[in-house]
Protein backbone atom coordinates (compact mmCIF):
# COMPACT_ATOMS: atom_id res chain seq x y z
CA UNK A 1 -52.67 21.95 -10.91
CA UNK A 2 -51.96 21.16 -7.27
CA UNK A 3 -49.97 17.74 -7.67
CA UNK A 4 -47.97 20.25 -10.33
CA UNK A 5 -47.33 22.77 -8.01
CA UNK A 6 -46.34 20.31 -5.51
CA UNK A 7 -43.95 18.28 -7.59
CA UNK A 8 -42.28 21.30 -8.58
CA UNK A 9 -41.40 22.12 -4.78
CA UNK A 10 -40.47 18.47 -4.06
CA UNK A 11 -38.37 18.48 -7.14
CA UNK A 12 -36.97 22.29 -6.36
CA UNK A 13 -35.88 21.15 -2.26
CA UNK A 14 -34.29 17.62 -3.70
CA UNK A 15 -32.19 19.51 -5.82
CA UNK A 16 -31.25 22.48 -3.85
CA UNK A 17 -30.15 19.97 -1.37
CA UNK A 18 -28.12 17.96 -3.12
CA UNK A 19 -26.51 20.72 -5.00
CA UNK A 20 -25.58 22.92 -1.62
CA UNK A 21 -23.68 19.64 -0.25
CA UNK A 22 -21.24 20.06 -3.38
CA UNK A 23 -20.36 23.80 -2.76
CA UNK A 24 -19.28 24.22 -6.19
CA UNK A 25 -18.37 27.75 -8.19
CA UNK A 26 -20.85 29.61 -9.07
CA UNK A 27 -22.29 29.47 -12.43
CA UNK A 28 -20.40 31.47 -15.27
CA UNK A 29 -21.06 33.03 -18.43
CA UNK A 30 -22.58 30.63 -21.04
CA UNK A 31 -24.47 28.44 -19.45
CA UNK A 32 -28.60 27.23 -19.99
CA UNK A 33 -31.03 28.02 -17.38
CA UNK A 34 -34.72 26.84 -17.52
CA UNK A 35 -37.55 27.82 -14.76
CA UNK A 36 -40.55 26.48 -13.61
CA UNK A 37 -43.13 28.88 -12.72
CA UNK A 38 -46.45 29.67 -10.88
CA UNK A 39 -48.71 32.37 -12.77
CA UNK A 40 -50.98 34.68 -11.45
CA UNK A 41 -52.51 37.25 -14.38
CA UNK A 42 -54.64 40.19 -14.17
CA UNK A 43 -56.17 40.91 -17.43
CA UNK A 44 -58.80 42.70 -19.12
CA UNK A 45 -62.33 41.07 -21.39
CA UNK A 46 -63.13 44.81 -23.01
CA UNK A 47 -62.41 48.50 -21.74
CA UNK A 48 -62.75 48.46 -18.21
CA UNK A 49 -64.00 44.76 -17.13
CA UNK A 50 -60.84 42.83 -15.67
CA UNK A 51 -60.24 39.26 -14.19
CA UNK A 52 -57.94 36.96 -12.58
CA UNK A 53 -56.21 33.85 -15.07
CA UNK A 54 -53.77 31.42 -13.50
CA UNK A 55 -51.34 28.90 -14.62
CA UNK A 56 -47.53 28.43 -15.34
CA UNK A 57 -44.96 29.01 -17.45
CA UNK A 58 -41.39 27.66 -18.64
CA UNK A 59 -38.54 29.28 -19.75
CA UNK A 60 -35.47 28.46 -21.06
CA UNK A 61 -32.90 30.84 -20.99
CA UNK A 62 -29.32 30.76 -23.03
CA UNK A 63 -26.88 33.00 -20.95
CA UNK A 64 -24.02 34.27 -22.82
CA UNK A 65 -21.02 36.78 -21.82
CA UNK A 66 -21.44 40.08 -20.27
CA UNK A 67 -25.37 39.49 -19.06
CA UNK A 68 -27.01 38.76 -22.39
CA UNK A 69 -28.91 35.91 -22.98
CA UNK A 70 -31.64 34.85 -25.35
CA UNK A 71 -35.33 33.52 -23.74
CA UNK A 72 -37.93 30.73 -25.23
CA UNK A 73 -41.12 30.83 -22.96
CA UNK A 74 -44.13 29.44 -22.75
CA UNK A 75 -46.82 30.53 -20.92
CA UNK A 76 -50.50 28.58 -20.19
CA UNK A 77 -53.21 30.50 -18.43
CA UNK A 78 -56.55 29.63 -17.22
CA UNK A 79 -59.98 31.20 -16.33
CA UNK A 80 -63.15 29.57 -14.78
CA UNK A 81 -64.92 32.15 -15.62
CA UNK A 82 -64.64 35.52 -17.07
CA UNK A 83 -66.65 38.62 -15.60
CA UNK A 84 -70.04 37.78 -15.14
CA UNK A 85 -70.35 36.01 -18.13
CA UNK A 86 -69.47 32.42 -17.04
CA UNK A 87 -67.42 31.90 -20.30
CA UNK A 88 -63.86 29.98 -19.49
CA UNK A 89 -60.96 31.15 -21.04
CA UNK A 90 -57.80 29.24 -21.68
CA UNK A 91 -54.61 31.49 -23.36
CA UNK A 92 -51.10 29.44 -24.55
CA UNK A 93 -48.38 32.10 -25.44
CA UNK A 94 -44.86 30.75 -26.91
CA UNK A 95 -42.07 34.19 -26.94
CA UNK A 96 -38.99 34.85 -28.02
CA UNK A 97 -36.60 37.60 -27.45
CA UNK A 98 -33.19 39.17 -25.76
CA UNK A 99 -32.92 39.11 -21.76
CA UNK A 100 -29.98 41.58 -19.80
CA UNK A 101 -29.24 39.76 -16.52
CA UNK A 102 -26.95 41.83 -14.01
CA UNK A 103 -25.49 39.54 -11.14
CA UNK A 104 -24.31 40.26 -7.73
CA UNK A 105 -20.41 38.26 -6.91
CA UNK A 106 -20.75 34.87 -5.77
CA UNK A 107 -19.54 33.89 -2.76
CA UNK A 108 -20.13 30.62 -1.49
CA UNK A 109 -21.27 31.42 1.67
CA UNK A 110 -23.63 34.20 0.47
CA UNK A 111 -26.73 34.01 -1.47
CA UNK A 112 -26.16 35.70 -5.11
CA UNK A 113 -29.17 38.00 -5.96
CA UNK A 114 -29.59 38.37 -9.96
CA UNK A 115 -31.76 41.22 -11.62
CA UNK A 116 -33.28 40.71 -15.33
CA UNK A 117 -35.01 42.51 -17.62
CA UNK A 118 -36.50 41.19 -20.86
CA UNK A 119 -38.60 41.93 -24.26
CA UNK A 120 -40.45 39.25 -26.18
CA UNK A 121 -41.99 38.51 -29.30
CA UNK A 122 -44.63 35.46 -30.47
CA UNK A 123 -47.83 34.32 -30.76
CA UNK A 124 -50.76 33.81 -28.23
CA UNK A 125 -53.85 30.96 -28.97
CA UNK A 126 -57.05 31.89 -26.66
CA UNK A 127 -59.22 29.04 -26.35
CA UNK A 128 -62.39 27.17 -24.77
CA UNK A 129 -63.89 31.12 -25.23
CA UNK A 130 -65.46 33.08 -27.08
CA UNK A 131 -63.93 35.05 -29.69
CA UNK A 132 -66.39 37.12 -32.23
CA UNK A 133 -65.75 37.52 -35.72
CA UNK A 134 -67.37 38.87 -38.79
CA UNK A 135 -68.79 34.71 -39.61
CA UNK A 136 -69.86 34.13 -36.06
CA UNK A 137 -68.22 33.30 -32.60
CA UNK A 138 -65.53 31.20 -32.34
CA UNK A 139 -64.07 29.42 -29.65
CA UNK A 140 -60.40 29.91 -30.54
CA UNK A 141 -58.21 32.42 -31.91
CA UNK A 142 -54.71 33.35 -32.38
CA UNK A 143 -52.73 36.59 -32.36
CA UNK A 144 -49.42 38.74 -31.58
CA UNK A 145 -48.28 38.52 -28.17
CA UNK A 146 -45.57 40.71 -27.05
CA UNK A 147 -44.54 40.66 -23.41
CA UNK A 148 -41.98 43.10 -21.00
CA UNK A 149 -40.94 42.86 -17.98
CA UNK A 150 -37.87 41.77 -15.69
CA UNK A 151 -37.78 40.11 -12.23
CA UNK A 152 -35.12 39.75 -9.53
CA UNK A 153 -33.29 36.14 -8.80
CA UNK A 154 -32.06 34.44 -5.63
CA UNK A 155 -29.20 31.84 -6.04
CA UNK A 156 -29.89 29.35 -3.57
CA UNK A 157 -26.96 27.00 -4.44
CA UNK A 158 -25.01 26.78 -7.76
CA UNK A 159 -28.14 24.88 -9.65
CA UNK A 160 -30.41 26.10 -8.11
CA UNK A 161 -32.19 29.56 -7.85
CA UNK A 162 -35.41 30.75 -5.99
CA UNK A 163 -37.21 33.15 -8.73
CA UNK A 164 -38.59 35.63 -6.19
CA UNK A 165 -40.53 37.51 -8.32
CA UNK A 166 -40.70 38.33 -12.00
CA UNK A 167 -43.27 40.54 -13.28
CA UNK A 168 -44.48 41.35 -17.12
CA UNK A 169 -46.99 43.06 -19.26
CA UNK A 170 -48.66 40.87 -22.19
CA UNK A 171 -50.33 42.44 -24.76
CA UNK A 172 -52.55 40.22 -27.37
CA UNK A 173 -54.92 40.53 -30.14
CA UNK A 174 -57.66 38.50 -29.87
CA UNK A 175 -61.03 39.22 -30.76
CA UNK A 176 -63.35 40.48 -28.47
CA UNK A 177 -66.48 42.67 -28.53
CA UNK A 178 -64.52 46.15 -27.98
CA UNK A 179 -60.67 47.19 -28.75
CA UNK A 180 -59.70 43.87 -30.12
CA UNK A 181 -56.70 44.21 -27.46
CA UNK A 182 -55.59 42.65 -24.26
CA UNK A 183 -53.90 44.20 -21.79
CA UNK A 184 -52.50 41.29 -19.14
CA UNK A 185 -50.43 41.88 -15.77
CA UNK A 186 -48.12 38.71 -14.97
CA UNK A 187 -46.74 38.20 -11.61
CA UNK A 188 -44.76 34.74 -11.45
CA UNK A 189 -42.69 33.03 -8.87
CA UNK A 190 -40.67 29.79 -8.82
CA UNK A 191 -37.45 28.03 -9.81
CA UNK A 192 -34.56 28.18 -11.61
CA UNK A 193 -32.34 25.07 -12.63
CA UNK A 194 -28.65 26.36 -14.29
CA UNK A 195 -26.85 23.55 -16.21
């Protein structure tokens, strides 16, 4: 996870750099944007026990006229150890859905802030856990995800942009020993790369 993390910053600074010594326009309507990010999730085993998963995620965004855009993300997340019950868990979700992006005017000599908000749709897999069922436990499962949220941009050149912070709210439907439901908090930071 570290030697991620770390290429990800060496790769975000090489680019940054070599983008701000073209000074070119700023990026316009219709373009792809795909981001690298760091994870941090606060989310819930059963009514009222919570813990910490972390892990990263990947988007890639298509940004059409007048702030719309369409998002494909996926999201891997990670737990040691859940509670006090020494169970890992391990959650992949893969969304879908509409994103509204408002932009500040470039200027070239400026940084460009960008606010988005977003609502997706797809499916998360829980696994190396335990998930009970009416045969057993399992150690996987699979179920509805459907994530909110919205997060605020910095253009750092015009390729490259510092996501600040982008926050969500997952909600899945694996099994568990209660509600059956999942309630997770997502705060993410990283990179953006517009082609």
């Amino acid at each position: 996870m570290r030697i991620s993390i770390c290429s990800l910053l060496f790769l975000a600074v090489v680019v940054s750099r070599s983008a701000a010594q073209t000074q070119q326009p700023a990026p316009q309507e219709g373009h792809l944007d795909l981001s690298l990010t760091y994870d941090a999730d606060r989310t819930n085993l059963t009514t009222g026990n919570s813990f910490w998963m972390q892990g990263g995620s990947a988007e890639a965004v298509g940004v059409f006229p007048h702030g719309l855009g369409l998002v494909a993300e996926l999201t891997g997340l990670h737990a040691g150890s859940i509670s006090s019950t020494q169970v890992p868990l391990s959650l992949v979700a893969i969304t879908f859905g509409p994103r509204y992006t408002w932009r500040t005017p470039w200027h070239p000599r400026k940084r460009n802030l960008s606010l988005f908000g977003q609502a997706l749709l797809g499916e998360a897999h829980g696994f190396d856990g335990l998930f009970p069922s009416s045969s057993g436990v399992n150690n996987s499962a699979t179920s509805l995800a459907l994530q909110a949220g919205g997060g605020v941009n910095l253009g750092l050149s015009h390729r490259v942009s510092l996501q600040l912070l982008q926050v969500n709210w997952l909600r899945t439907q694996l099994p568990n020993s209660s509600t059956g439901v999942q309630n997770h908090l997502g705060i993410n930071t990283g990179v953006v790369f517009h082609f």
